[in-house]
N, C-alpha and C. Protein backbone atom coordinates (compact mmCIF):
# COMPACT_ATOMS: atom_id res chain seq x y z
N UNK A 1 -29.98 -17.27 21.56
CA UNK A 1 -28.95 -16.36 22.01
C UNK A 1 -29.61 -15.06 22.43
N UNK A 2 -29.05 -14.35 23.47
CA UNK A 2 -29.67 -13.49 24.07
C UNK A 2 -29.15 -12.10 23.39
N UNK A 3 -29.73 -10.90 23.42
CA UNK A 3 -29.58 -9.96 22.24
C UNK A 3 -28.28 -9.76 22.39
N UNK A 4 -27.74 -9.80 23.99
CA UNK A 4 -26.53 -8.46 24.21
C UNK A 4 -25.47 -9.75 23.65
N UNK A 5 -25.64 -11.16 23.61
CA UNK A 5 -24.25 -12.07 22.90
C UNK A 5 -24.23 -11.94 21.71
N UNK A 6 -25.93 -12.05 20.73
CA UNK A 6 -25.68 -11.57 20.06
C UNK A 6 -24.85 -10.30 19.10
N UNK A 7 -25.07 -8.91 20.06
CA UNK A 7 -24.58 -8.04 19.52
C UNK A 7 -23.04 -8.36 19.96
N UNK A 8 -22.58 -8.87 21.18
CA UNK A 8 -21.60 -9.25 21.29
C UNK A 8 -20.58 -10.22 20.00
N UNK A 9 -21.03 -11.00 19.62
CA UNK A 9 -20.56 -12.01 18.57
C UNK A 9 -20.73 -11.23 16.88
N UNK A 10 -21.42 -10.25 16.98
CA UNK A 10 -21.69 -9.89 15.87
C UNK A 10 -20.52 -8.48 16.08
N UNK A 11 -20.46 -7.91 16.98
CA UNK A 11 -18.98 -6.94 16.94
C UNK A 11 -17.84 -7.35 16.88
N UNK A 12 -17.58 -8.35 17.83
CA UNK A 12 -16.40 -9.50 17.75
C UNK A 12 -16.22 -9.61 16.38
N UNK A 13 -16.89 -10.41 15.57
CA UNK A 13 -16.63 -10.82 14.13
C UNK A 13 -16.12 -9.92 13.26
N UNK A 14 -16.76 -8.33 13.69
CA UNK A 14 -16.98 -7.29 12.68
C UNK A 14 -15.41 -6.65 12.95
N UNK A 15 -14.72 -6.95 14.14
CA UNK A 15 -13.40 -6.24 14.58
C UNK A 15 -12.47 -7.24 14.60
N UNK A 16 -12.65 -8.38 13.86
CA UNK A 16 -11.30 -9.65 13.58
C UNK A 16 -11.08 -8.92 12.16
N UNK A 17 -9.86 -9.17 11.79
CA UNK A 17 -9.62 -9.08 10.76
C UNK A 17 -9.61 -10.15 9.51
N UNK A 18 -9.44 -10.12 8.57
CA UNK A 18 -9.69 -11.06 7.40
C UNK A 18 -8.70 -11.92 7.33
N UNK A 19 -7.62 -11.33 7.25
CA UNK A 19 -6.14 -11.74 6.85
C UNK A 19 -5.32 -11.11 8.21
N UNK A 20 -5.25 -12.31 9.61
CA UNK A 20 -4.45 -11.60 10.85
C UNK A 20 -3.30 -11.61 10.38
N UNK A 21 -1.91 -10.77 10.78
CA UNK A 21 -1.05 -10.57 11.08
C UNK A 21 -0.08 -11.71 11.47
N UNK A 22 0.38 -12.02 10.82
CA UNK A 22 1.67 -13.12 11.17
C UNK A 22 2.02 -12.46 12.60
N UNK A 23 2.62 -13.52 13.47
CA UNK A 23 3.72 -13.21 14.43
C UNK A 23 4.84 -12.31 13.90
N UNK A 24 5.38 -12.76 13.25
CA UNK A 24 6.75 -12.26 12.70
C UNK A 24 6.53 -10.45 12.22
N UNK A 25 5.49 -10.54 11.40
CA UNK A 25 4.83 -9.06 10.91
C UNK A 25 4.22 -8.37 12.15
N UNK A 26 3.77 -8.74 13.58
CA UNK A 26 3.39 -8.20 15.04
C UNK A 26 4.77 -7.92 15.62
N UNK A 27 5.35 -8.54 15.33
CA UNK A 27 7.36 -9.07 15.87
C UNK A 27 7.64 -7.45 15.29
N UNK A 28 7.70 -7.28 14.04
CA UNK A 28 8.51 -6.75 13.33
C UNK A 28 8.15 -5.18 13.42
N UNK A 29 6.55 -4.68 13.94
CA UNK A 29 6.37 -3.66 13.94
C UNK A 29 5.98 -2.73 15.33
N UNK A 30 6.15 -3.99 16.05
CA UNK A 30 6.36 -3.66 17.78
C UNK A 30 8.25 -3.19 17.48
N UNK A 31 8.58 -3.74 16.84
CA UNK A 31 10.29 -3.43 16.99
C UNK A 31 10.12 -2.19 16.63
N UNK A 32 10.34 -1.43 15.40
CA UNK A 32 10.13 -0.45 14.81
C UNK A 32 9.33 0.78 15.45
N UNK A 33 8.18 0.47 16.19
CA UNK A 33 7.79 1.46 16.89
C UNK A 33 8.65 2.05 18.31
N UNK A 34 9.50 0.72 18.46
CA UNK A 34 10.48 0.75 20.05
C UNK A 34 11.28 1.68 19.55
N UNK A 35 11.93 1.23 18.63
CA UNK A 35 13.07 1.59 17.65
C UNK A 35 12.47 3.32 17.28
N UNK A 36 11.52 3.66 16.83
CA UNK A 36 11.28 4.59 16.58
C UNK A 36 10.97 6.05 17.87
N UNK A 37 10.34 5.05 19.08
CA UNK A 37 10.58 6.18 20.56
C UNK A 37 11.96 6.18 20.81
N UNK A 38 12.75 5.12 21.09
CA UNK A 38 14.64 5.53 20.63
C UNK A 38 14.67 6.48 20.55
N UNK A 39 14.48 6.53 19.37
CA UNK A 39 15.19 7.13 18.15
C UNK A 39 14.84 8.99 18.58
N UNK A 40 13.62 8.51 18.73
CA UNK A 40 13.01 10.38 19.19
C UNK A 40 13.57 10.93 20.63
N UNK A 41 13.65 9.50 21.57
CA UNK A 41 14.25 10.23 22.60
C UNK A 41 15.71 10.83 22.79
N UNK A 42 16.51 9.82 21.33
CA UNK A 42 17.67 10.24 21.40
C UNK A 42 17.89 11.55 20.78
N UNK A 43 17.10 12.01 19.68
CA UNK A 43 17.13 13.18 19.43
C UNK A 43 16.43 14.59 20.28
N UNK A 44 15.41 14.18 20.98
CA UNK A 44 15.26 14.99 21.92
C UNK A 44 16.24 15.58 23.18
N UNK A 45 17.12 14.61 23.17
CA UNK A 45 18.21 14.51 24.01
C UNK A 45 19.44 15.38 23.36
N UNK A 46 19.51 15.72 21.78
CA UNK A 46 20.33 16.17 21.34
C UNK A 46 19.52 17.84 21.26
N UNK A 47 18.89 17.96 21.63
CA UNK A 47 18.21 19.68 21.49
C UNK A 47 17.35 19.44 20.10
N UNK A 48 16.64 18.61 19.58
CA UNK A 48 15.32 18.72 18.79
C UNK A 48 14.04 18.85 18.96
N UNK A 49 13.18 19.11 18.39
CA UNK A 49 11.98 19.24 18.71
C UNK A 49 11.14 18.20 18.09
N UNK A 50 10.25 17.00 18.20
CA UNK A 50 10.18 16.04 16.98
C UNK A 50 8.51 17.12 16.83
N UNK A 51 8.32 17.31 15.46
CA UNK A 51 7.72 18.44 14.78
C UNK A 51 6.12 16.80 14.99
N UNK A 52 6.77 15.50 14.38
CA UNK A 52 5.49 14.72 13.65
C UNK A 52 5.98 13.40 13.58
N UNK A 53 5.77 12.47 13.65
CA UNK A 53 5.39 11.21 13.96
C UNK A 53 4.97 9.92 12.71
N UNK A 54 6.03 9.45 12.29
CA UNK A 54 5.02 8.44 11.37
C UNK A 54 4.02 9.28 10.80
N UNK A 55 4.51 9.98 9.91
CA UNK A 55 3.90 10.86 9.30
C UNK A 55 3.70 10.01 7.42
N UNK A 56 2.27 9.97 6.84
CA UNK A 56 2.01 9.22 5.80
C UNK A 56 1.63 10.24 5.25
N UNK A 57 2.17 9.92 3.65
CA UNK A 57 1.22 10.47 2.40
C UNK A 57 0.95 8.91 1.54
N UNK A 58 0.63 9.67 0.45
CA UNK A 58 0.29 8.10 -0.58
C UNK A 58 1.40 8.17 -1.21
N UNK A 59 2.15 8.67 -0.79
CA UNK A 59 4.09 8.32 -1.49
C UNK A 59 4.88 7.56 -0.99
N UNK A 60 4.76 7.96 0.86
CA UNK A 60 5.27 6.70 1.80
C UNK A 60 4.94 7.53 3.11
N UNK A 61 6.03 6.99 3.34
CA UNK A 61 5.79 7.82 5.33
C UNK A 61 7.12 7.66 5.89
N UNK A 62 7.23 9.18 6.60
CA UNK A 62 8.61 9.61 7.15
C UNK A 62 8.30 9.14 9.08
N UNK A 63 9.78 8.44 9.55
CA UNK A 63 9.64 8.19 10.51
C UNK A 63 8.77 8.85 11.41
N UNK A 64 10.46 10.42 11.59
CA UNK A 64 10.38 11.24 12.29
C UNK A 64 10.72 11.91 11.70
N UNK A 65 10.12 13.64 11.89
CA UNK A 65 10.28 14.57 11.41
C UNK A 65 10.87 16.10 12.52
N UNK A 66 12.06 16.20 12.69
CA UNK A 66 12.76 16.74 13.81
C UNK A 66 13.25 18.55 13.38
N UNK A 67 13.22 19.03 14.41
CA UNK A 67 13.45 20.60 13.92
C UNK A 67 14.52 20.69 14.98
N UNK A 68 15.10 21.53 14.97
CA UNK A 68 16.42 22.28 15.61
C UNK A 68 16.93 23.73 15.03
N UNK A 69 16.66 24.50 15.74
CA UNK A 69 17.01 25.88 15.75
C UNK A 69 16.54 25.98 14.20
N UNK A 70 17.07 26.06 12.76
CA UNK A 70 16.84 26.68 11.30
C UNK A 70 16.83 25.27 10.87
N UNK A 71 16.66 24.43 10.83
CA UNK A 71 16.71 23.13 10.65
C UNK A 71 15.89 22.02 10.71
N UNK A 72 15.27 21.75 9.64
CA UNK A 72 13.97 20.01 9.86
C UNK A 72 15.10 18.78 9.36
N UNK A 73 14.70 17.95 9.96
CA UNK A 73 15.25 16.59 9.43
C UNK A 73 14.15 16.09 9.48
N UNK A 74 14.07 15.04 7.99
CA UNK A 74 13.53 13.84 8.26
C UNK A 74 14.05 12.83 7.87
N UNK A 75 13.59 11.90 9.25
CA UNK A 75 14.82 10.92 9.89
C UNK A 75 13.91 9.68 9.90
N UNK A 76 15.00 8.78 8.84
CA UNK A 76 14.50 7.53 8.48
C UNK A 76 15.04 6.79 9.96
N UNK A 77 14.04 5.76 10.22
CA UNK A 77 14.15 5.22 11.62
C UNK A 77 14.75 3.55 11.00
N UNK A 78 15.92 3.09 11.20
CA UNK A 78 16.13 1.62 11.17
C UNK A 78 16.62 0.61 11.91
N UNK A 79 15.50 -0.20 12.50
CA UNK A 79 16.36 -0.85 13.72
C UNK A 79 16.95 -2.64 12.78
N UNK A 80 17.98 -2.98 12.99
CA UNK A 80 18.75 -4.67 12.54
C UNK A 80 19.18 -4.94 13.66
N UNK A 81 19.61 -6.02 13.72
CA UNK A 81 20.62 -6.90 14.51
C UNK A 81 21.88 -6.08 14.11
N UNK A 82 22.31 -5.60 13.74
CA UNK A 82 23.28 -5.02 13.85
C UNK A 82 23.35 -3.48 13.07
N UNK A 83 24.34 -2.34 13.32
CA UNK A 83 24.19 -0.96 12.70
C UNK A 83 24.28 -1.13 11.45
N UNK A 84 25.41 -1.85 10.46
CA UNK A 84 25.86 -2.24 9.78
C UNK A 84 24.63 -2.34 8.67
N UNK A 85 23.80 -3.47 9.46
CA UNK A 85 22.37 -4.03 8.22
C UNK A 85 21.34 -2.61 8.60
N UNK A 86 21.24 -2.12 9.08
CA UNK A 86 20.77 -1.19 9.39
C UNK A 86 20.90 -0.27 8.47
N UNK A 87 22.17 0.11 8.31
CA UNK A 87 22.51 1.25 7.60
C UNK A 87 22.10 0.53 6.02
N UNK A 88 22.38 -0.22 5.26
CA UNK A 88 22.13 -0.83 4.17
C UNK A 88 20.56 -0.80 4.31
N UNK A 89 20.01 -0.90 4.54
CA UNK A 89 18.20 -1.12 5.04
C UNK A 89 17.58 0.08 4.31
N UNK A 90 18.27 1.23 4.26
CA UNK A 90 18.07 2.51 4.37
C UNK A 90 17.93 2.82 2.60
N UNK A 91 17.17 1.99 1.43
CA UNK A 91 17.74 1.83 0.21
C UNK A 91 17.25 3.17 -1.04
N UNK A 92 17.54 2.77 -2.41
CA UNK A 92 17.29 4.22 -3.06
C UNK A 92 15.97 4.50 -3.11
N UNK A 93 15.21 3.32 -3.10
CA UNK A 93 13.44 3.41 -3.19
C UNK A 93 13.18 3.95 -2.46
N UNK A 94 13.03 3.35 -0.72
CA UNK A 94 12.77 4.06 0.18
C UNK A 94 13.42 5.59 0.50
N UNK A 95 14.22 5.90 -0.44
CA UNK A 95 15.33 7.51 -0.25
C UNK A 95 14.34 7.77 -1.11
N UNK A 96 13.67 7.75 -2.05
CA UNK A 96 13.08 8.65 -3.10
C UNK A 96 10.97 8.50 -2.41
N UNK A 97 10.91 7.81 -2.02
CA UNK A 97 9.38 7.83 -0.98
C UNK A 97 9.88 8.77 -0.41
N UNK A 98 10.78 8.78 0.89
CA UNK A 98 10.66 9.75 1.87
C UNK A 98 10.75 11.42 1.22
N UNK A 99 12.03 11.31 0.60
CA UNK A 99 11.65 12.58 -0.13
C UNK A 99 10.65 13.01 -0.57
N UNK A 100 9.42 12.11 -1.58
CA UNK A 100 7.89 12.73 -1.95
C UNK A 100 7.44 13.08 -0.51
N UNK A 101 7.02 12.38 0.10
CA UNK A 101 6.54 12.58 1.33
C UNK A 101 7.21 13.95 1.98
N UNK A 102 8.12 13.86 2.24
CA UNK A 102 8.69 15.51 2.21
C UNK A 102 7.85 16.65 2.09
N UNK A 103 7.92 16.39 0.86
CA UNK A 103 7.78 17.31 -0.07
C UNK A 103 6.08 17.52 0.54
N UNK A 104 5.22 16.32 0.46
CA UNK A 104 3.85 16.63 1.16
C UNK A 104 3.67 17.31 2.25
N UNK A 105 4.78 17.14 3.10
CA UNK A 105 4.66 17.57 4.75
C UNK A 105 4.92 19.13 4.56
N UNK A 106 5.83 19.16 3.53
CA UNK A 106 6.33 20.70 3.38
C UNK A 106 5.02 21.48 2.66
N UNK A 107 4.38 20.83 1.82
CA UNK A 107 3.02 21.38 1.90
C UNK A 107 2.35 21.97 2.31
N UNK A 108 2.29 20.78 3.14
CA UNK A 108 1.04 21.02 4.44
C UNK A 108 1.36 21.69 5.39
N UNK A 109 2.69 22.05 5.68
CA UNK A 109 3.40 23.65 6.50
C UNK A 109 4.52 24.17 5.76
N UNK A 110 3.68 24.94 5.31
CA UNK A 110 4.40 25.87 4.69
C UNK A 110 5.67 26.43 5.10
N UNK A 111 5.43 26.93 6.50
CA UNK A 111 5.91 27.86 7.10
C UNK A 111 7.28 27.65 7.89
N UNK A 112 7.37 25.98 7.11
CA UNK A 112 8.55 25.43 7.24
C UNK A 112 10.20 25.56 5.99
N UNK A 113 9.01 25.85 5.07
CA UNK A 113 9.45 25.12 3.64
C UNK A 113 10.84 26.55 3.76
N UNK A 114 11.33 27.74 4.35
CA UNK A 114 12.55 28.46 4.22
C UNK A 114 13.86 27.98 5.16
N UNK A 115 13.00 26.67 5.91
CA UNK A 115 14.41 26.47 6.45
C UNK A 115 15.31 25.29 5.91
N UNK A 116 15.99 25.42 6.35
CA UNK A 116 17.07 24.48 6.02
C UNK A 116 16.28 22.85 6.25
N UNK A 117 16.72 22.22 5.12
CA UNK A 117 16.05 20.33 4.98
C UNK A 117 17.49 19.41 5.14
N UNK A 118 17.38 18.41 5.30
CA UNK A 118 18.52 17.49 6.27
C UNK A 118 17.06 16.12 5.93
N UNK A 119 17.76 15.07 5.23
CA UNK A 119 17.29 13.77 5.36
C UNK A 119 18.53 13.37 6.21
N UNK A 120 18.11 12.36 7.49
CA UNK A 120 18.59 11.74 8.69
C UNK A 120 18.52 10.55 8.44
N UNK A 121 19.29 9.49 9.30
CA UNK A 121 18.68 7.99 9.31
C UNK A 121 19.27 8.04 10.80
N UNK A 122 18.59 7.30 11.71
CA UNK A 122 19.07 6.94 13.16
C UNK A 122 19.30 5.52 12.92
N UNK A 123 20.01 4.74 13.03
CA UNK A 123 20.07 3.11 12.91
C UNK A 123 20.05 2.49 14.50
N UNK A 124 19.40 1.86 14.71
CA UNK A 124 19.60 0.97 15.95
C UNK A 124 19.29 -0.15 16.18
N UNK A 125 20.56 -0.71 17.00
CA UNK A 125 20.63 -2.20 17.24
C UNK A 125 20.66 -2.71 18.46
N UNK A 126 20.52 -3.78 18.77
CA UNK A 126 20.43 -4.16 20.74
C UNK A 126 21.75 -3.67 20.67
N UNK A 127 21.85 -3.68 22.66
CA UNK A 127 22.35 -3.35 23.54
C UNK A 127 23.73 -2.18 22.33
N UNK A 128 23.20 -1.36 21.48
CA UNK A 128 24.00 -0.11 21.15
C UNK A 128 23.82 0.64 21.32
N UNK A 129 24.29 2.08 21.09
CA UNK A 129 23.65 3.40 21.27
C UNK A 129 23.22 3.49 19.64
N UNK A 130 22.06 4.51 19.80
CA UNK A 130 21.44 4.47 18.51
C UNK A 130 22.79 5.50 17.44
N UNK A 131 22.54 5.44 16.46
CA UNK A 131 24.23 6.28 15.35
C UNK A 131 23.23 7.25 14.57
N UNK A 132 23.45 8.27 14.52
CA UNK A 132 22.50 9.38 13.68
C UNK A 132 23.48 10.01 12.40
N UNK A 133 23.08 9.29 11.49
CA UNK A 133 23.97 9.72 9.95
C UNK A 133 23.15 10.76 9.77
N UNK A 134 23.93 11.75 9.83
CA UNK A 134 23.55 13.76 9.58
C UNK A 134 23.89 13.63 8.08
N UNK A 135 22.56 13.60 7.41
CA UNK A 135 22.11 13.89 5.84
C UNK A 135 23.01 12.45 5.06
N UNK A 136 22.44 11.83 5.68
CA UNK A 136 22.30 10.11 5.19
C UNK A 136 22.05 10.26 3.51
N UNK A 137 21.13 10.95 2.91
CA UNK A 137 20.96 11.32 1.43
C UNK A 137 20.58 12.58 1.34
N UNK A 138 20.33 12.65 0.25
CA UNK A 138 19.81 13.87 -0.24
C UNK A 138 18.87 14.27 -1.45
N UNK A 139 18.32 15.26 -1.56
CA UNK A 139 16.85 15.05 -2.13
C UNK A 139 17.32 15.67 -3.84
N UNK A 140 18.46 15.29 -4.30
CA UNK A 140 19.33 16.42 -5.12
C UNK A 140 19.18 15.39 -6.44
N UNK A 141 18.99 14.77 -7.88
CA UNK A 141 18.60 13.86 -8.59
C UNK A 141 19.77 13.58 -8.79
């Protein structure tokens, strides 16, 4: 084998993964990312600013994180077959992650932490308009 297939076959190998990705798990997070530009364009469309993006701590990770005039939301993104499963999707576990995570982002800008907080959920389903539940939960025990 000639060096450059070599190094060829030896990068190849080194950039497969161990354990690929089901279809269904490629299916499921191509949706979610669609679901999630939606979701931002529909709020951009409502006068927001999206502040951050699939934003992670080691608590969880907030969709979108949206500002408006005195105001952040962060806005759980859920796309179902229908609004309905959507909205149910949205559960207490994942309500108490996003909140830590919050709480990290608010951290890490400070200079946020006097305005007004708003947890969001956008739900969306085919051929609907996306539904934006204004303070879906709340970060209150």
């Amino acid at each position: 084998m000639s060096g450059r297939k070599a190094i060829m076959a030896k990068t190849d190998g080194a950039n497969t993964p161990a354990n690929p990705a089901s279809p269904e798990r490629v299916a499921a997070f191509r949706t979610g990312l669609s679901a999630e530009a939606r979701a931002a364009a529909y709020l951009m469309a409502k006068g927001y600013r999206i502040l951050a993006k699939r934003f992670r701590t080691p608590h969880g990770e907030i969709d979108l994180i949206a500002k408006r005039r005195n105001l952040i939301a962060f806005v759980e993104v859920k796309a179902r077959a229908t609004l309905d499963e959507a909205a149910f999707a949205v559960t207490p576990r994942q309500q108490s992650r996003i909140i830590d995570a919050a709480q990290g982002w608010l951290i890490a800008h400070p200079e946020h932490a006097e305005l007004e907080l708003r947890f969001d959920a956008i739900l969306i389903a085919p051929r609907r308009l996306p539904r934006h539940l204004l303070a879906a939960f709340d970060a209150s025990p």
